[in-house]
Protein backbone atom coordinates (compact mmCIF):
# COMPACT_ATOMS: atom_id res chain seq x y z
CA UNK A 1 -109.71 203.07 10.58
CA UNK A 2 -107.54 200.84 12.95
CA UNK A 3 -110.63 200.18 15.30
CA UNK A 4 -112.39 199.03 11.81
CA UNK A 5 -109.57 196.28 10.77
CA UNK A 6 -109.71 195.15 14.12
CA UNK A 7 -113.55 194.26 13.76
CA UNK A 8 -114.50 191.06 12.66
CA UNK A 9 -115.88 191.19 9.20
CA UNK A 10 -118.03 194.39 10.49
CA UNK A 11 -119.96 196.03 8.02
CA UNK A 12 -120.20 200.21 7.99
CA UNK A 13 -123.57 201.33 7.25
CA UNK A 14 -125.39 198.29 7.08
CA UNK A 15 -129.04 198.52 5.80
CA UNK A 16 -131.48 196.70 8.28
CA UNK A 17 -131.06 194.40 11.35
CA UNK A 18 -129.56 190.78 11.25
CA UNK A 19 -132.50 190.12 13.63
CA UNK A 20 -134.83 190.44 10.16
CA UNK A 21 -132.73 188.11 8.48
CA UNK A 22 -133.97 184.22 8.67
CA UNK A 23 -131.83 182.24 11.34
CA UNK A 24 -130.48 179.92 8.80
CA UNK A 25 -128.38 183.39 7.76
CA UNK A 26 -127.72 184.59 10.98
CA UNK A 27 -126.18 181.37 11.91
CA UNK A 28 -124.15 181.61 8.86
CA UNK A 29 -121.72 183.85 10.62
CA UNK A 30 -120.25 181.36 12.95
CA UNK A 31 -118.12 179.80 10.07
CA UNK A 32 -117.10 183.45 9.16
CA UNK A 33 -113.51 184.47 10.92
CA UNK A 34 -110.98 187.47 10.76
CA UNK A 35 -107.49 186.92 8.75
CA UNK A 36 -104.73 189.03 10.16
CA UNK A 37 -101.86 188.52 7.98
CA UNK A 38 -98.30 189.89 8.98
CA UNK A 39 -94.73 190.58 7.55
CA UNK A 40 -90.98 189.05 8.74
CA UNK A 41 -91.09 191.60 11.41
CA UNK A 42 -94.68 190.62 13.29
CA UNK A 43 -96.15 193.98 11.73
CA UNK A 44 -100.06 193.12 10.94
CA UNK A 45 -99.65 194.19 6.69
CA UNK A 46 -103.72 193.33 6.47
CA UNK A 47 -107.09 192.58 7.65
CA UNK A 48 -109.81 190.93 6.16
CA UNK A 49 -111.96 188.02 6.24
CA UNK A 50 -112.45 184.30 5.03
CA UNK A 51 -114.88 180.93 6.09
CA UNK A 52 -114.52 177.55 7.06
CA UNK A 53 -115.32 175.26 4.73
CA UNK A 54 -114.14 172.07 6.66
CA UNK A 55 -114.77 171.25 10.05
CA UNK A 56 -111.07 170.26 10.48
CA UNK A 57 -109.75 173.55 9.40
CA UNK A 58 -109.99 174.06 5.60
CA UNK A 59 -110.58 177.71 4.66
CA UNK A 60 -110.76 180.04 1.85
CA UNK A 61 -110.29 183.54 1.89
CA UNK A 62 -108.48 186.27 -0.50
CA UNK A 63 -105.28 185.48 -1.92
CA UNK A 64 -103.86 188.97 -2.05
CA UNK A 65 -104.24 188.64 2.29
CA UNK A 66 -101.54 185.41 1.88
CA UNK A 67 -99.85 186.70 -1.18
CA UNK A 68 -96.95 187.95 0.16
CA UNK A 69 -97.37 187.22 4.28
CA UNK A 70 -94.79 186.02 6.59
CA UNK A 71 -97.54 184.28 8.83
CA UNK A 72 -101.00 184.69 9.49
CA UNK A 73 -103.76 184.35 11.97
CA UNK A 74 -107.43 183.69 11.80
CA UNK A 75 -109.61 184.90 14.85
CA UNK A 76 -112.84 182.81 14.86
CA UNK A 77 -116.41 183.46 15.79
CA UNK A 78 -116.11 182.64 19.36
CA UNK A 79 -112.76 185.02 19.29
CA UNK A 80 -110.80 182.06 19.11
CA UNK A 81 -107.22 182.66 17.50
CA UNK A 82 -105.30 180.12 15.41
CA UNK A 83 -102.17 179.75 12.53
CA UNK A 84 -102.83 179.53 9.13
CA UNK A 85 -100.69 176.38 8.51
CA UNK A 86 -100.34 175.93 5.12
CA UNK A 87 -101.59 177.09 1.80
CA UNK A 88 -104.03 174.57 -0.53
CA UNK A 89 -104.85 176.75 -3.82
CA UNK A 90 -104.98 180.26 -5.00
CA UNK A 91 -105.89 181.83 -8.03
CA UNK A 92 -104.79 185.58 -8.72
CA UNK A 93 -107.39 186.44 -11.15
CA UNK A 94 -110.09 186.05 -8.90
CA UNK A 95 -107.96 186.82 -5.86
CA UNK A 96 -109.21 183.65 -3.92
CA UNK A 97 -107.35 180.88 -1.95
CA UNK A 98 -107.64 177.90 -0.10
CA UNK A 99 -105.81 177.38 2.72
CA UNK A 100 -105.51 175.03 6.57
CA UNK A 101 -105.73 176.61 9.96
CA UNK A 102 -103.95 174.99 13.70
CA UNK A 103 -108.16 173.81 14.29
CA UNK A 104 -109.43 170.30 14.17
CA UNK A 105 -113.18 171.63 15.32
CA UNK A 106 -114.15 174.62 12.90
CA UNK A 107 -117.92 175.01 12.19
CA UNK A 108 -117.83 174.49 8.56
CA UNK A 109 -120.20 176.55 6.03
CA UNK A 110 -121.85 174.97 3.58
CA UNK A 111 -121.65 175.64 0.18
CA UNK A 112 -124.42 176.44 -2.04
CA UNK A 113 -124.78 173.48 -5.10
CA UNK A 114 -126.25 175.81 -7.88
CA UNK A 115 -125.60 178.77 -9.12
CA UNK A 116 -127.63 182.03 -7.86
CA UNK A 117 -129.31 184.15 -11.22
CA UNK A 118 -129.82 187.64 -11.91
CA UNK A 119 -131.78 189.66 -9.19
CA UNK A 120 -131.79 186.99 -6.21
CA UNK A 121 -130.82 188.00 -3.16
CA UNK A 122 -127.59 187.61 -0.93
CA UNK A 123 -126.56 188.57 2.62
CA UNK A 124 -122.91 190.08 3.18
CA UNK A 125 -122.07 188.15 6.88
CA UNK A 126 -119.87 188.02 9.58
CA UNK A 127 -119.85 188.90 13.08
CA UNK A 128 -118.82 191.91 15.73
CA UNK A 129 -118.09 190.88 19.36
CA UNK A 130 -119.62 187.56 18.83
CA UNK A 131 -122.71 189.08 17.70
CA UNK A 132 -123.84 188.32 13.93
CA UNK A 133 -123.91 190.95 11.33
CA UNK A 134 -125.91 190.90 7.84
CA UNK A 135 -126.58 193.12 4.91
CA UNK A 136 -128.69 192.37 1.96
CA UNK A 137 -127.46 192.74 -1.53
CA UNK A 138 -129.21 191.72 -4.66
CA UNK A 139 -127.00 190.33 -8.21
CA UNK A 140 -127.14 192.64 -11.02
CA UNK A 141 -125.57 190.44 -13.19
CA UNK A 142 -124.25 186.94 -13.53
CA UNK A 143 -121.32 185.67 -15.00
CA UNK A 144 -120.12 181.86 -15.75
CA UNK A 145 -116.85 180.73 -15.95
CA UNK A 146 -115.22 177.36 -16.40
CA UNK A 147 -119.03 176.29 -16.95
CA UNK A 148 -120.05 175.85 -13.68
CA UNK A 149 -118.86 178.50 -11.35
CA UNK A 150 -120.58 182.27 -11.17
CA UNK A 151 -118.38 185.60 -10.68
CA UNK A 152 -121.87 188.19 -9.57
CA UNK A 153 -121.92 191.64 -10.30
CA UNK A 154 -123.98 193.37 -7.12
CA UNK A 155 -126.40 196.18 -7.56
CA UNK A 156 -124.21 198.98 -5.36
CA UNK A 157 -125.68 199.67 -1.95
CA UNK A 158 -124.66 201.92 0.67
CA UNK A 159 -122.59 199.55 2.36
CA UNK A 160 -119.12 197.93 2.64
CA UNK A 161 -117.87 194.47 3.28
CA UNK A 162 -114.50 193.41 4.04
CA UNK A 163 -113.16 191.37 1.37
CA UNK A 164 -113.35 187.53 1.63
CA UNK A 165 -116.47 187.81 3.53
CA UNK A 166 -119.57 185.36 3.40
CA UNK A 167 -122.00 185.85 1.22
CA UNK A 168 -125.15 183.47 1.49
CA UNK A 169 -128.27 182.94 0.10
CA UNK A 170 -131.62 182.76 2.10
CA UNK A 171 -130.96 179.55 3.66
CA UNK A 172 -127.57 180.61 4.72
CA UNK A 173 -125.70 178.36 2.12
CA UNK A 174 -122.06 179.92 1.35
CA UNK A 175 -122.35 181.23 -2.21
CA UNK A 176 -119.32 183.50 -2.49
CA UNK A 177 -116.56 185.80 -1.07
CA UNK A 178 -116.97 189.45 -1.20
CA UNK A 179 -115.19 191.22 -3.26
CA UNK A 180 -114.44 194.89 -3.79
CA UNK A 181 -116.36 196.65 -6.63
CA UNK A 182 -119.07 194.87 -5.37
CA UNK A 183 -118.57 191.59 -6.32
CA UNK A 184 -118.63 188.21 -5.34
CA UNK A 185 -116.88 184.84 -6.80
CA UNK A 186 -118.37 181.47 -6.70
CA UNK A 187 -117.22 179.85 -2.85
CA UNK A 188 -117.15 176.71 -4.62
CA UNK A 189 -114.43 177.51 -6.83
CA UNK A 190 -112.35 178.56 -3.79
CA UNK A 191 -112.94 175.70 -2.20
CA UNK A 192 -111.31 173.07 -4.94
CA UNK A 193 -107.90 174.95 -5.22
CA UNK A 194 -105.16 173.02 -4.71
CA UNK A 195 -102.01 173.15 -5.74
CA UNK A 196 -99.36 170.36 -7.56
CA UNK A 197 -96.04 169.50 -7.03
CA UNK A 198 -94.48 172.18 -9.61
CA UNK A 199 -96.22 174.81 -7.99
CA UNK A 200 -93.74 175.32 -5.79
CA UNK A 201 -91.43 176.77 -8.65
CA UNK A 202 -93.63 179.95 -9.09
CA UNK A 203 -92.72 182.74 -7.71
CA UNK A 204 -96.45 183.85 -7.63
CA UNK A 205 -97.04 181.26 -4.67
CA UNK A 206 -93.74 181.31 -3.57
CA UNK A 207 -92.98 184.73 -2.63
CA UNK A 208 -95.59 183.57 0.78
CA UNK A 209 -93.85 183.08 3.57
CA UNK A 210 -96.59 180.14 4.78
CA UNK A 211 -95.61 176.91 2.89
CA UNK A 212 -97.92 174.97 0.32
CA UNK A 213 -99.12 171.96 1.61
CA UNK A 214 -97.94 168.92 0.20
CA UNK A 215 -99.40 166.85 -2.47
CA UNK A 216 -101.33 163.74 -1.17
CA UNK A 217 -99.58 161.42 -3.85
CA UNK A 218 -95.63 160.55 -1.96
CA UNK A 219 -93.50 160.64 -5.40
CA UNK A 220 -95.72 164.14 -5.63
CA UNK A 221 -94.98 164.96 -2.32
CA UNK A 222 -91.50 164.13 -2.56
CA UNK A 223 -90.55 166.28 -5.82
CA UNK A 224 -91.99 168.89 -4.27
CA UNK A 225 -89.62 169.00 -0.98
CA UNK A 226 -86.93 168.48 -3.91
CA UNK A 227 -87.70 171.41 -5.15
CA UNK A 228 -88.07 173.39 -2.01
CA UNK A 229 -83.99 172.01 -1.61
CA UNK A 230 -83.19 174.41 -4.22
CA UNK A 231 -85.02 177.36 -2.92
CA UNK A 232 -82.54 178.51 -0.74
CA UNK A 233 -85.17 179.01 2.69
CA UNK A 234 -83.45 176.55 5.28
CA UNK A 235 -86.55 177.17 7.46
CA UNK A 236 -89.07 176.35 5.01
CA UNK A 237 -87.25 173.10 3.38
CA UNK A 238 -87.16 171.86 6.98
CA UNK A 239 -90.53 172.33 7.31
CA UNK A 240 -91.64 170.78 4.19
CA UNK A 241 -89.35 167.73 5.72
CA UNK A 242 -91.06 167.97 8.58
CA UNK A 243 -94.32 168.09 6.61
CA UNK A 244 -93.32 164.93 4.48
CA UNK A 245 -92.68 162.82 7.66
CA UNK A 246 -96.07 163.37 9.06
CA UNK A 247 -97.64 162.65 6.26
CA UNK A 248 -95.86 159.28 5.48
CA UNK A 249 -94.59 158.40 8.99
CA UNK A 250 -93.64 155.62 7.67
CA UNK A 251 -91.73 155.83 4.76
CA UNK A 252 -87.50 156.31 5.36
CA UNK A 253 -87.08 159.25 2.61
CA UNK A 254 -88.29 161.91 5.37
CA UNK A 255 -86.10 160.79 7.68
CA UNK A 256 -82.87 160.44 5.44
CA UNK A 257 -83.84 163.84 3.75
CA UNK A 258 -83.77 165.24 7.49
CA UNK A 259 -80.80 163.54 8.66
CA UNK A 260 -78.92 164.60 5.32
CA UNK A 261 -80.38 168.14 5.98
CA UNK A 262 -78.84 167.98 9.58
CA UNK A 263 -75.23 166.50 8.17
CA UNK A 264 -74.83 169.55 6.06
CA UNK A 265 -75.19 171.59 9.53
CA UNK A 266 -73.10 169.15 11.29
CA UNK A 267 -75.63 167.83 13.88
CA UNK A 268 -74.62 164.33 13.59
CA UNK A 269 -76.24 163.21 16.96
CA UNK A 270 -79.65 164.83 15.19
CA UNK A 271 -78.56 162.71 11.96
CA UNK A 272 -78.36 159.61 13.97
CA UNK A 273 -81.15 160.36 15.92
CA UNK A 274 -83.82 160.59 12.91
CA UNK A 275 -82.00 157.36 10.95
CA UNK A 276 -82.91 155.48 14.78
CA UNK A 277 -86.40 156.93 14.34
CA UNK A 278 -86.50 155.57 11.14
CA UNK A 279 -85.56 152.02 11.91
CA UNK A 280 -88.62 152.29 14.68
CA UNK A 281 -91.15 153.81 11.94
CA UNK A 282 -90.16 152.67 8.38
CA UNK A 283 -92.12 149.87 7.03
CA UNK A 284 -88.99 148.80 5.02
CA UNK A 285 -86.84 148.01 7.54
CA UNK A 286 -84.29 146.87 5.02
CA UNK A 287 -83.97 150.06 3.22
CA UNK A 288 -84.19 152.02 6.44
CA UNK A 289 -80.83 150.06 7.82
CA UNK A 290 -79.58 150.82 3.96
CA UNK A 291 -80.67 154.70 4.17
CA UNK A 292 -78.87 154.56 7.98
CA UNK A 293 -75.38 153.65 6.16
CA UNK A 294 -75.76 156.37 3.39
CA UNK A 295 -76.39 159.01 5.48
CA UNK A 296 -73.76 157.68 8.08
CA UNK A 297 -71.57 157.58 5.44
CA UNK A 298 -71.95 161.31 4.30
């Protein structure tokens, strides 16, 4: 079993070579990658699978992997191993989410733009030792939600895929993740999670240990680090500082919300030191020299 969730999205009794399949499928596999997810104490608590869906690192994969993880890890194609940084989206019904891995040069999947009917074909992919892996499937029944997006009953087969896993059409376009059952729900879906500011209140999302990523809006962005304040994780609300400032570099709140952070510990020199910073970044210089006395002052 071990030697199994150390495989890369292998599949156990798989019907007929990848070599039969067209190369538009077998080349599907390269966005597919392994998700190792582990607890506070570095023990792995699961193994499955998920795909790129940006070429900068954007991912989705099953939630219930994340759910409740201290950190986790996605091995790529090429064996490559990098962080899962922060999460996008998740939905719990359909136990997908979206999420951003340490990689700035993923090969990306691409999504299929229609949805697949009853009786057409799919390939379950992903890769062993570098080498691409397939098995057919076919959809026994269709289902539409939100009016665009398919949840697909497969016809059972004597096979197993490893949840979040690839499943594409003939010309290798990514039309959902595996699912147990078998099932499969619409990639697409997974792929427009995101989360909003208040999201961050839920324990649902919460109780993972990897940190949502902010909102791209600053007042969003900002009442969500307000919130994470109140959550009692030093380790996370410094990160979601840490978070804020790269993503406005130039705005004084992440600095002041760090320096403030570091007054309540008593590192005064690291106060001072991110207030400076601020004077050098801030586009407001006047409110960053007005932000250096407050927090001074404190």
């Amino acid at each position: 079993m071990n030697r199994f969730l150390t495989s890369v999205c292998v599949l156990l009794l798989a019907a007929g070579s990848v070599n039969a399949q067209s190369a538009q499928v077998k080349n599907a596999a390269k966005s597919t990658f392994k998700l190792t997810a582990y607890d506070s104490n570095g023990n792995a608590t699961s193994s499955t699978c998920g795909v790129f869906v940006t070429a900068d690192g954007e991912a989705i994969g099953s939630w219930s992997a994340l759910s409740s993880a201290a950190s986790a890890v996605v091995t790529d194609f090429n064996g490559k191993t990098y962080p899962v940084q922060k999460l996008i989206g998740a939905n719990e019904i359909y136990d997908v989410c979206r999420f951003k891995v340490g990689t700035q040069k993923a090969q990306a999947a691409t999504l299929a733009k229609a949805l697949m009917p009853k009786d057409s074909k799919l390939w379950l992919v992903g890769s062993e030792q570098k080498k691409p892996t397939a098995a057919q499937y076919e959809i026994e029944r269709q289902e539409t939600f939100m009016d665009k997006y398919g949840y697909y009953v497969l016809a059972f087969r004597d096979s197993q895929g490893i949840p979040g896993s690839a499943m594409v059409n003939a010309n290798g376009e990514l039309v959902g993740l595996f699912q147990s059952a078998p099932s499969a729900v619409d990639a697409r879906y997974a792929a427009q999670l995101k989360f909003d500011a208040l999201t961050i209140n839920n324990p649902l999302y919460t109780s993972s240990g990897i940190r949502l990523q902010l909102p791209a809006d600053k007042k969003d962005a900002q009442l969500m680090v307000m919130f994470a304040a109140d959550k009692g994780d030093s380790a996370k609300y410094a990160g979601y500082i840490s978070d804020y400032i790269s993503q406005f570099p130039h705005d004084v709140d992440g600095y002041s919300m760090d320096a403030l952070r570091r007054v309540n510990y008593g590192d005064y020199a690291g106060a001072d030191s991110q207030m400076q910073t601020a004077l050098k970044q801030a586009t407001n210089k006047a409110e960053a020299h007005s932000e250096y006395s407050r927090v001074m002052y404190q």
